[in-house]
C-alpha atoms as a PDB file:
ATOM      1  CA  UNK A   1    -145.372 -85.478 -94.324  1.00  0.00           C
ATOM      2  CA  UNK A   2    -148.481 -83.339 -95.298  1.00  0.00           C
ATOM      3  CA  UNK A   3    -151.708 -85.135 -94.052  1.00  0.00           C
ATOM      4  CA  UNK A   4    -149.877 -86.913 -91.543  1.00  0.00           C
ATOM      5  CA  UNK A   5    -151.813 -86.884 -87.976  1.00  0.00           C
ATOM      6  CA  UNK A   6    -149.998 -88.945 -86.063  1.00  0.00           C
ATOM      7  CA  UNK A   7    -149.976 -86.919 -82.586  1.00  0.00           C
ATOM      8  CA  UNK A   8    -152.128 -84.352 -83.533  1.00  0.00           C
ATOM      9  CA  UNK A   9    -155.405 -85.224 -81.472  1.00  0.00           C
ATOM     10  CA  UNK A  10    -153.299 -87.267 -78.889  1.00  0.00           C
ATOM     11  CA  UNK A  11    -151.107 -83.901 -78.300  1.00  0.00           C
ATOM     12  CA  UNK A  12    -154.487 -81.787 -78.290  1.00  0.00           C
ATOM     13  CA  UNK A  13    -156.048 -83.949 -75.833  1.00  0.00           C
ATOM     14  CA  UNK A  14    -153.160 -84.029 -73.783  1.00  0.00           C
ATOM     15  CA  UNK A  15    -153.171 -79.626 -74.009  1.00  0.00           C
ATOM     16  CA  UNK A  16    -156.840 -79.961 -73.761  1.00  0.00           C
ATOM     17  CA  UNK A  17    -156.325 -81.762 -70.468  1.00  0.00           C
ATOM     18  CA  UNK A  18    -153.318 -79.376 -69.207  1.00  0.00           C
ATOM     19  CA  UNK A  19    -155.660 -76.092 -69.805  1.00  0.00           C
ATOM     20  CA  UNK A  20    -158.067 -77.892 -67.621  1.00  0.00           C
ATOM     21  CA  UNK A  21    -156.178 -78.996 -64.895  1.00  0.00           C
ATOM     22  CA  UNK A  22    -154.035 -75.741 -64.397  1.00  0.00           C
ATOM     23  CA  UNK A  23    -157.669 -74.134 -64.551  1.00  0.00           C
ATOM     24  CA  UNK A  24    -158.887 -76.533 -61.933  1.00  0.00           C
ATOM     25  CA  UNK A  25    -156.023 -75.866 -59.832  1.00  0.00           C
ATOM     26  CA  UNK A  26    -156.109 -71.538 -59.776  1.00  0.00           C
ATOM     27  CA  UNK A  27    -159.909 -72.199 -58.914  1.00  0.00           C
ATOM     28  CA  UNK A  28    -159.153 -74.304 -56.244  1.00  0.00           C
ATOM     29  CA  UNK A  29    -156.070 -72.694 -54.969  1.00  0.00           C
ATOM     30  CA  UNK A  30    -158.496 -69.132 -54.801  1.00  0.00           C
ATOM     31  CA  UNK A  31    -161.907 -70.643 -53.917  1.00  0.00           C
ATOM     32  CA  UNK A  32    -161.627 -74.185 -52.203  1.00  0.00           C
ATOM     33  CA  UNK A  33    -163.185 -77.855 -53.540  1.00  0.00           C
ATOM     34  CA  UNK A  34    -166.493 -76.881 -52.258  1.00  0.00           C
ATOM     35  CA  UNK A  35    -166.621 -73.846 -54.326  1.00  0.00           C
ATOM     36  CA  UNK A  36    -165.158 -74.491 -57.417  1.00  0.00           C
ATOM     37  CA  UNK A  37    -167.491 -75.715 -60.259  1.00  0.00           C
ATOM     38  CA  UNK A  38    -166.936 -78.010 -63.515  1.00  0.00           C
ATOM     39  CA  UNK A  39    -168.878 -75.228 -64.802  1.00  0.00           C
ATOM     40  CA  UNK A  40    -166.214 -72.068 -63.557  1.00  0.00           C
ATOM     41  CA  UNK A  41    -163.064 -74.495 -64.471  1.00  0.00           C
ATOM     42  CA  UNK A  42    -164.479 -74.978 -67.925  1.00  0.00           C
ATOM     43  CA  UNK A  43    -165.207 -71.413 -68.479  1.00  0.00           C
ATOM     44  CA  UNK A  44    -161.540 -70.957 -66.975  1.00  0.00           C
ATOM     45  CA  UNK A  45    -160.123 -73.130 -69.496  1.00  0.00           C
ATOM     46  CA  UNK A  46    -162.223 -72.300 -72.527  1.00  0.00           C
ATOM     47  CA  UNK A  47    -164.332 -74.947 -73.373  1.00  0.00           C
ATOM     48  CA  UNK A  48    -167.509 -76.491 -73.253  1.00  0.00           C
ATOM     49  CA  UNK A  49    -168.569 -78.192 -69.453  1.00  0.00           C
ATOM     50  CA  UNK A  50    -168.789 -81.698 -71.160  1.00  0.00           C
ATOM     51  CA  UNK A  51    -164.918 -81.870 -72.168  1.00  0.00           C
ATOM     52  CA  UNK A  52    -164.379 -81.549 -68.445  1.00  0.00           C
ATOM     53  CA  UNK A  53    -166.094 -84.230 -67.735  1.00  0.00           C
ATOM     54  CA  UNK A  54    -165.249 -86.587 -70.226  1.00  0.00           C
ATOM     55  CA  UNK A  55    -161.428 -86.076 -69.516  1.00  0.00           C
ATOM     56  CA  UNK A  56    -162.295 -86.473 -65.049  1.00  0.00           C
ATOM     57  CA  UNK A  57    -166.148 -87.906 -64.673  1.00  0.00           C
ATOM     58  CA  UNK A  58    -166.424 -85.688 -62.219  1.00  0.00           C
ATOM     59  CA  UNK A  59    -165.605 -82.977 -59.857  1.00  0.00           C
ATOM     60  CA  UNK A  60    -163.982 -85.824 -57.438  1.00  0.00           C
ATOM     61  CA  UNK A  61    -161.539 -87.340 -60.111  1.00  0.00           C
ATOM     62  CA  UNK A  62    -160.538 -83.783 -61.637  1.00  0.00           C
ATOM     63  CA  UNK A  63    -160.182 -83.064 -57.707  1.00  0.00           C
ATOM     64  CA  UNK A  64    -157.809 -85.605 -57.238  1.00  0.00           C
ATOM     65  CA  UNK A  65    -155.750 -85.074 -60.476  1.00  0.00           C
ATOM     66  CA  UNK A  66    -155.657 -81.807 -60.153  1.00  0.00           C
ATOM     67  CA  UNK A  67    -154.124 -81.988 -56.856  1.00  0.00           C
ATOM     68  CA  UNK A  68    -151.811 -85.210 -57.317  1.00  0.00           C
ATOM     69  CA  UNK A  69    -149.287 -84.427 -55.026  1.00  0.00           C
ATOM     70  CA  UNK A  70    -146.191 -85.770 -54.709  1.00  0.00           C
ATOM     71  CA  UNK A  71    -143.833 -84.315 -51.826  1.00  0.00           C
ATOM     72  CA  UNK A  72    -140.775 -85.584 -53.451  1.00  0.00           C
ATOM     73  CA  UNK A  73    -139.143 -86.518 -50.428  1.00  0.00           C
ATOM     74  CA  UNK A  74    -135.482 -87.637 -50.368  1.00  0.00           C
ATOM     75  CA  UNK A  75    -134.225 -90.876 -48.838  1.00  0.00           C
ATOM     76  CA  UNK A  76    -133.380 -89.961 -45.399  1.00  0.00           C
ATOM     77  CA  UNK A  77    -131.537 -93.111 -44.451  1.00  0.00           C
ATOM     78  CA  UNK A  78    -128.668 -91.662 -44.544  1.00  0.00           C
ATOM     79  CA  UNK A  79    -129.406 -88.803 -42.378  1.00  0.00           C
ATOM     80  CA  UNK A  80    -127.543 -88.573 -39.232  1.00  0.00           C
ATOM     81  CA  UNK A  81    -130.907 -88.031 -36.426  1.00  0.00           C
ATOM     82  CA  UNK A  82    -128.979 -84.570 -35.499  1.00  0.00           C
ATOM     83  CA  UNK A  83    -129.383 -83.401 -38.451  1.00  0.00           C
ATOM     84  CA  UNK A  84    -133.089 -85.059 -39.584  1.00  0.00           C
ATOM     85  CA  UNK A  85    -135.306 -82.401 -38.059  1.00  0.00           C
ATOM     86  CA  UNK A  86    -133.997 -79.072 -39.380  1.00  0.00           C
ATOM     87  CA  UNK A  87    -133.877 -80.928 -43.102  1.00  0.00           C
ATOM     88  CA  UNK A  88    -137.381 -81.689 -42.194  1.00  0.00           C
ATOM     89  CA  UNK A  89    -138.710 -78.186 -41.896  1.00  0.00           C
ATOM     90  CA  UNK A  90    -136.490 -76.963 -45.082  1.00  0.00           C
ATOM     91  CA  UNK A  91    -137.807 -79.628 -47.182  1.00  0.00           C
ATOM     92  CA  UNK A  92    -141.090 -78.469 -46.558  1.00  0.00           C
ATOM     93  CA  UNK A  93    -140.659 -74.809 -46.352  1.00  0.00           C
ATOM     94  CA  UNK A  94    -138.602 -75.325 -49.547  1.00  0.00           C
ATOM     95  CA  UNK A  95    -141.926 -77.092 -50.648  1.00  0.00           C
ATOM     96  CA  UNK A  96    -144.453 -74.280 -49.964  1.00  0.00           C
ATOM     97  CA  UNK A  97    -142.041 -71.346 -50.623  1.00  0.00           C
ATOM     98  CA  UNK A  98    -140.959 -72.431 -53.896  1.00  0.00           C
ATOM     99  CA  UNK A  99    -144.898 -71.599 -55.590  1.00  0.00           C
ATOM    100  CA  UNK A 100    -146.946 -70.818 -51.914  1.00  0.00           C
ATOM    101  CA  UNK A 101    -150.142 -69.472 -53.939  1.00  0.00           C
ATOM    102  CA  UNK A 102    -150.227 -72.464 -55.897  1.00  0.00           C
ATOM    103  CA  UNK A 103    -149.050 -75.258 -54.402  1.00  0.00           C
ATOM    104  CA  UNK A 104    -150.926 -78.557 -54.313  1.00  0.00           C
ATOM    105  CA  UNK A 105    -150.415 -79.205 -50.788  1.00  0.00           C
ATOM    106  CA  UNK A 106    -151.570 -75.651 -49.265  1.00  0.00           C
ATOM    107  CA  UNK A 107    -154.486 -75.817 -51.527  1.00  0.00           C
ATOM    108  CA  UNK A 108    -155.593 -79.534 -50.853  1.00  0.00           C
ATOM    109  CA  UNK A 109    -154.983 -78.217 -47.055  1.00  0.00           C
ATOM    110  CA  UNK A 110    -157.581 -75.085 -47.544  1.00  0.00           C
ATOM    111  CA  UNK A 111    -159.698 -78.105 -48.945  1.00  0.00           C
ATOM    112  CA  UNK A 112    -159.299 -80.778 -46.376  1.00  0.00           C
ATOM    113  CA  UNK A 113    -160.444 -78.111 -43.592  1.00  0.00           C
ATOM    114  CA  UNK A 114    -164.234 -78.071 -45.114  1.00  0.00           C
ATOM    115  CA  UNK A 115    -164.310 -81.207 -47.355  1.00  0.00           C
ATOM    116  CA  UNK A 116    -164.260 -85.263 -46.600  1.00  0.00           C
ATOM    117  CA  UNK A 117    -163.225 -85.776 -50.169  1.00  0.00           C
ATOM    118  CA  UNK A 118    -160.026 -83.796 -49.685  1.00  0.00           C
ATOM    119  CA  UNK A 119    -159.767 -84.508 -46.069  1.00  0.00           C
ATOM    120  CA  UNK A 120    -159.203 -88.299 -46.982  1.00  0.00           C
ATOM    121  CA  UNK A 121    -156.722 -87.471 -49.894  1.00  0.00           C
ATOM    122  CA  UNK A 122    -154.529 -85.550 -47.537  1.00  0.00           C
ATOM    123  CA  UNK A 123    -154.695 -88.661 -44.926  1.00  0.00           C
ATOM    124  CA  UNK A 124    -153.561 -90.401 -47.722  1.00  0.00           C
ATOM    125  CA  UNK A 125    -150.249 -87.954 -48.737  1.00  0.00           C
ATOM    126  CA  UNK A 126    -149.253 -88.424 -44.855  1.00  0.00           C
ATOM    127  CA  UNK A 127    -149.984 -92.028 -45.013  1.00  0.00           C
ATOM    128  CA  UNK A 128    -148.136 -92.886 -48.327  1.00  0.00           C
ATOM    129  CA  UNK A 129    -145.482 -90.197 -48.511  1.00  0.00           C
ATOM    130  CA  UNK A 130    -144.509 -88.813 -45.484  1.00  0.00           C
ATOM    131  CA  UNK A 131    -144.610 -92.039 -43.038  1.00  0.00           C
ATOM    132  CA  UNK A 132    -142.968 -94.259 -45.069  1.00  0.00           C
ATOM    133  CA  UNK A 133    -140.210 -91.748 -45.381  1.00  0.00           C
ATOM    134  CA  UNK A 134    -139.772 -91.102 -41.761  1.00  0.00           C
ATOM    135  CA  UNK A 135    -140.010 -94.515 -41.257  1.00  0.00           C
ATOM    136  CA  UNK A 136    -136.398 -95.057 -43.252  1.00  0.00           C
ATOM    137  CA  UNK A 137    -134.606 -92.802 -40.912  1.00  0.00           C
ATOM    138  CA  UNK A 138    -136.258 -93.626 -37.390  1.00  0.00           C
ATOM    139  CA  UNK A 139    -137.692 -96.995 -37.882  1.00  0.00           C
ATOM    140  CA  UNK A 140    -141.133 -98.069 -38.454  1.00  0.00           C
ATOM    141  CA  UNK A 141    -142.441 -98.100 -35.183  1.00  0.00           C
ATOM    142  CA  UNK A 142    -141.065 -94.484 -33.746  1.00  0.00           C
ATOM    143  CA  UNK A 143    -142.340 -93.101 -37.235  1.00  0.00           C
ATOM    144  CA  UNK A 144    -145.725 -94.476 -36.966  1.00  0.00           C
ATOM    145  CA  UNK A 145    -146.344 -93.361 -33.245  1.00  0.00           C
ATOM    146  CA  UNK A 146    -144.512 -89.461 -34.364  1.00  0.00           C
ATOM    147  CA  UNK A 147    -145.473 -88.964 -38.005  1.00  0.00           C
ATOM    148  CA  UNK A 148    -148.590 -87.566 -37.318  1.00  0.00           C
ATOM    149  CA  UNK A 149    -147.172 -84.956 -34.625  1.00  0.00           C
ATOM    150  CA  UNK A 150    -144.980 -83.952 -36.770  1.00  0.00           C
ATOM    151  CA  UNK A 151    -147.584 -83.618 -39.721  1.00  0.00           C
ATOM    152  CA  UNK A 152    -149.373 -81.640 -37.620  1.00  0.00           C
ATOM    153  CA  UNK A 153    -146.209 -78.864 -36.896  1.00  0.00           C
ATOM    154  CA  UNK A 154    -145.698 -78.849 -40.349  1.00  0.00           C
ATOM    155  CA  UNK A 155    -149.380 -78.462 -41.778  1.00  0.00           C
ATOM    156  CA  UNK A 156    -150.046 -76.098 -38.855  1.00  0.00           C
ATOM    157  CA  UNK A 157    -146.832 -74.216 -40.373  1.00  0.00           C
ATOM    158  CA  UNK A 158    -148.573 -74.005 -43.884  1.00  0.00           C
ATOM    159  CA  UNK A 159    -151.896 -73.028 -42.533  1.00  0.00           C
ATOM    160  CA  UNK A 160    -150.786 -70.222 -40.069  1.00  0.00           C
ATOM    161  CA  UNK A 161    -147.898 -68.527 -42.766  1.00  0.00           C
ATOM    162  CA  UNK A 162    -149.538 -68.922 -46.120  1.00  0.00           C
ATOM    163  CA  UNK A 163    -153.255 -69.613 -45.767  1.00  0.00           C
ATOM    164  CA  UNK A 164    -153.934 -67.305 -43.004  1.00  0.00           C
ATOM    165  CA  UNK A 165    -151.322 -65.169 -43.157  1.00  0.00           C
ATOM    166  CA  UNK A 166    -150.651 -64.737 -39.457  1.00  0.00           C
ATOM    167  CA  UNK A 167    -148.236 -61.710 -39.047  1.00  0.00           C
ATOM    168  CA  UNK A 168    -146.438 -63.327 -36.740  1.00  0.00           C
ATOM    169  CA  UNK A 169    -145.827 -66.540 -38.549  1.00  0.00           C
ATOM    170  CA  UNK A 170    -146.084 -64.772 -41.709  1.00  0.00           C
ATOM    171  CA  UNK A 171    -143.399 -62.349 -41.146  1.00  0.00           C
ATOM    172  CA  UNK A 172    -140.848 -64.197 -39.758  1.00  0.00           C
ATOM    173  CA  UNK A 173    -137.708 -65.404 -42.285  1.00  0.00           C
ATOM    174  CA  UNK A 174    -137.007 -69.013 -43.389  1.00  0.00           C
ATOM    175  CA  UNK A 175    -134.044 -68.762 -40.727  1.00  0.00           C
ATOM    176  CA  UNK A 176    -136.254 -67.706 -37.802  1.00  0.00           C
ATOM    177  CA  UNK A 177    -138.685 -70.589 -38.631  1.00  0.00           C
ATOM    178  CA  UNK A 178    -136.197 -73.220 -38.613  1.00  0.00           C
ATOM    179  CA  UNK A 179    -134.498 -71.910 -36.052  1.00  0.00           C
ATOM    180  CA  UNK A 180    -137.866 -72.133 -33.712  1.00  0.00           C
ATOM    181  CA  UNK A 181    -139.658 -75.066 -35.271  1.00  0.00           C
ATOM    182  CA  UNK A 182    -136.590 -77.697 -35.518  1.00  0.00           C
ATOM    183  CA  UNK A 183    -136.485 -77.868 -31.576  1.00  0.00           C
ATOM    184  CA  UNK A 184    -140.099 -78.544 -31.794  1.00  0.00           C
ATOM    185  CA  UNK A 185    -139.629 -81.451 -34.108  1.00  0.00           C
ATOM    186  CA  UNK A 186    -136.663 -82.501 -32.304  1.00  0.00           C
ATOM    187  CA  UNK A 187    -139.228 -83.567 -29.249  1.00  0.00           C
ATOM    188  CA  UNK A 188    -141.646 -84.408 -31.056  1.00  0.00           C
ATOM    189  CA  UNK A 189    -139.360 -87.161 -32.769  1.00  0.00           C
ATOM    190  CA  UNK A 190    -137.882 -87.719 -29.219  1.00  0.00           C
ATOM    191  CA  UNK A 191    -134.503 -87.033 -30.103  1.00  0.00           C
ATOM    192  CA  UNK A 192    -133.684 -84.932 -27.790  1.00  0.00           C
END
């Protein structure tokens, strides 16, 4: 129906808002939180420094949609504990090797090395995500004494192969990595 604008502002908000968080999230993924700008994601996106601003507030709230992460973990319940930590390190190797230059995770880790802001928002992806989900395949307790140990293989994974790009992390295949880290996690998750 000609004149009819039903949508039209509503769907160029909502591309208005896209633009600026994929813009917001090559900035960070290349320069960190503490280095990124409203200013440099506008000019990224295209528009004027205010329209950033009054979609986020500020460089905290575009932070934290820009980086909403969600690790989509499965229901391990069903599991057998053999089994749990080898699916652990493919899940997350899947994670970061599916997009590793511009995932969320990797780049709210580069961020949570330097920044409180991040740092807490990552506490809160372990806390929220990854516990809870341990927790239906080992029990609550076990998972909240080992979920940190094992956050700590895994982000020490994702820091060492795609952040700094340690040859000898880096240059080893998904097979190799399993192979050598699902031991690890074994222990750590005292199954052994």
């Amino acid at each position: 129906m000609a004149g009819d604008t039903r949508g039209g502002p509503e769907k160029r908000s909502d591309r208005t808002k896209a633009e600026i968080l994929r813009a917001a999230r090559e900035l960070l993924a290349a320069h960190g939180y503490d280095r990124t700008t409203i200013r440099a994601v506008a000019a990224e996106a295209g528009i004027d420094p205010s329209m950033v601003m009054r979609y986020f507030v500020n460089k905290a709230q575009l932070f934290d949609a820009a980086l909403d992460i969600d690790l989509r973990l499965p229901d391990l319940s069903a599991v057998p504990l053999d089994e749990l930590p080898a699916l652990i390190v493919r899940l997350f190797l899947d994670r970061w090797e599916s997009n590793p230059t511009g995932d969320a995770l990797l780049v709210l880790l580069r961020s949570a090395v330097t920044n409180d802001h991040a740092a807490a928002q990552m506490h809160q992806v372990f806390a929220e995500q990854v516990a809870p989900t341990l927790a239906t395949a080992l029990g609550h307790d076990l998972a909240q004494r080992r979920a940190g140990l094992v956050a700590a293989q895994l982000l020490g994974l994702g820091l060492t192969r795609y952040l700094l790009r340690l040859p000898a992390v880096a240059g080893l295949s998904r097979e190799e990595i399993e192979h050598s880290l699902t031991p690890a996690i074994r222990a750590t998750l005292e199954l052994a």
